[in-house]
C-alpha atoms as a PDB file:
ATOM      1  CA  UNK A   1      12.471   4.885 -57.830  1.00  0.00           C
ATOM      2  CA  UNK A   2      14.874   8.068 -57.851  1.00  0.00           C
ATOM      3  CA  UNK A   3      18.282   7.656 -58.753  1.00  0.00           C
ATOM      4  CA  UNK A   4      20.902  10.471 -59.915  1.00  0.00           C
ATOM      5  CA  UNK A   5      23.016  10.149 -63.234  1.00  0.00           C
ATOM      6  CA  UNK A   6      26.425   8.361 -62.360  1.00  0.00           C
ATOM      7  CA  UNK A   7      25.571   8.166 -58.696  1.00  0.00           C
ATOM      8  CA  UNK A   8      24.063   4.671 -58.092  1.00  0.00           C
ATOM      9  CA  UNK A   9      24.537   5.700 -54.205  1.00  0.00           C
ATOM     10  CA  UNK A  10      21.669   8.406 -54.790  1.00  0.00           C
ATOM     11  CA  UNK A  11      19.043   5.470 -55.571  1.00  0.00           C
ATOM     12  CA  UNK A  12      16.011   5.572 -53.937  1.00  0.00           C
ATOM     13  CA  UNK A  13      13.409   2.880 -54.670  1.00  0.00           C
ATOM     14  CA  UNK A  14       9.970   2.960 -52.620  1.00  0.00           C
ATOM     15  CA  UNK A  15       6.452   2.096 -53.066  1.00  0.00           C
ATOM     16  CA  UNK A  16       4.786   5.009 -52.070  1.00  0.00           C
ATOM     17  CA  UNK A  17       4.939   7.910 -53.960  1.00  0.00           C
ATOM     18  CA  UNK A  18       4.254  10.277 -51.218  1.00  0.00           C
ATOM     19  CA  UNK A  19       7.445   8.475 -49.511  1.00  0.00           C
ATOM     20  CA  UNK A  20       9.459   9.320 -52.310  1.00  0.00           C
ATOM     21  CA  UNK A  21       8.501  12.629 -52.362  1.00  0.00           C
ATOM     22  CA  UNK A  22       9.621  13.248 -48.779  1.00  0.00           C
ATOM     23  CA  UNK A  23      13.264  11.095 -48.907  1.00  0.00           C
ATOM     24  CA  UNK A  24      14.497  12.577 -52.460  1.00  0.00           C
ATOM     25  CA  UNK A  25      16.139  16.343 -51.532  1.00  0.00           C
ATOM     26  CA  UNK A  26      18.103  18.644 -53.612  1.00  0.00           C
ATOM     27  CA  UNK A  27      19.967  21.361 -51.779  1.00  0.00           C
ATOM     28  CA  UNK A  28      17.754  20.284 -48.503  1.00  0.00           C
ATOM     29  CA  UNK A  29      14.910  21.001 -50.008  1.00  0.00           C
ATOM     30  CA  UNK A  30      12.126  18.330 -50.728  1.00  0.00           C
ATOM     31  CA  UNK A  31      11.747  17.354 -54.567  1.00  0.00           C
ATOM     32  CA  UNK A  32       8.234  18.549 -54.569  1.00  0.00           C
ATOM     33  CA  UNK A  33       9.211  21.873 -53.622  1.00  0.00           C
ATOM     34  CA  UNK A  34      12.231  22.730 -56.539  1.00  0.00           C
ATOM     35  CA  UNK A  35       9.839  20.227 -59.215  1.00  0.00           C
ATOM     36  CA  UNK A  36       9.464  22.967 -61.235  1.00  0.00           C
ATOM     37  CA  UNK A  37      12.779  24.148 -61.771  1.00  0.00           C
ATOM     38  CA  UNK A  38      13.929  20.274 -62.387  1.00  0.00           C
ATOM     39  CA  UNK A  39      14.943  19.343 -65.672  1.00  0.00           C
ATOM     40  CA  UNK A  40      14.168  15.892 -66.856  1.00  0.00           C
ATOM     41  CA  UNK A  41      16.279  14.383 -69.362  1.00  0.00           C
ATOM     42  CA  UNK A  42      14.660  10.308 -69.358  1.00  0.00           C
ATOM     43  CA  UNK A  43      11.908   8.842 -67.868  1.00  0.00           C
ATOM     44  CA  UNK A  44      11.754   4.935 -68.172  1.00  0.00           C
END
């Protein structure tokens, strides 16, 4: 599941983590290609 602080339109729940990786984008890029420069705040 991927969801964006204050934005419950953002959410994004899946089973597959591969399919996750390829719907959540940030600036149209893929999440797996800005992962490093993501800061996490909570993971629950």
């Amino acid at each position: 599941m991927f969801w964006k602080f204050y934005d419950s339109a953002s959410e994004i729940i899946r089973e597959d983590s591969e399919d996750l990786l390829r719907k959540v984008i940030f600036d149209g890029k893929q999440i797996k290609e800005v992962w490093n420069l993501l800061k996490i705040d909570n993971i629950f």
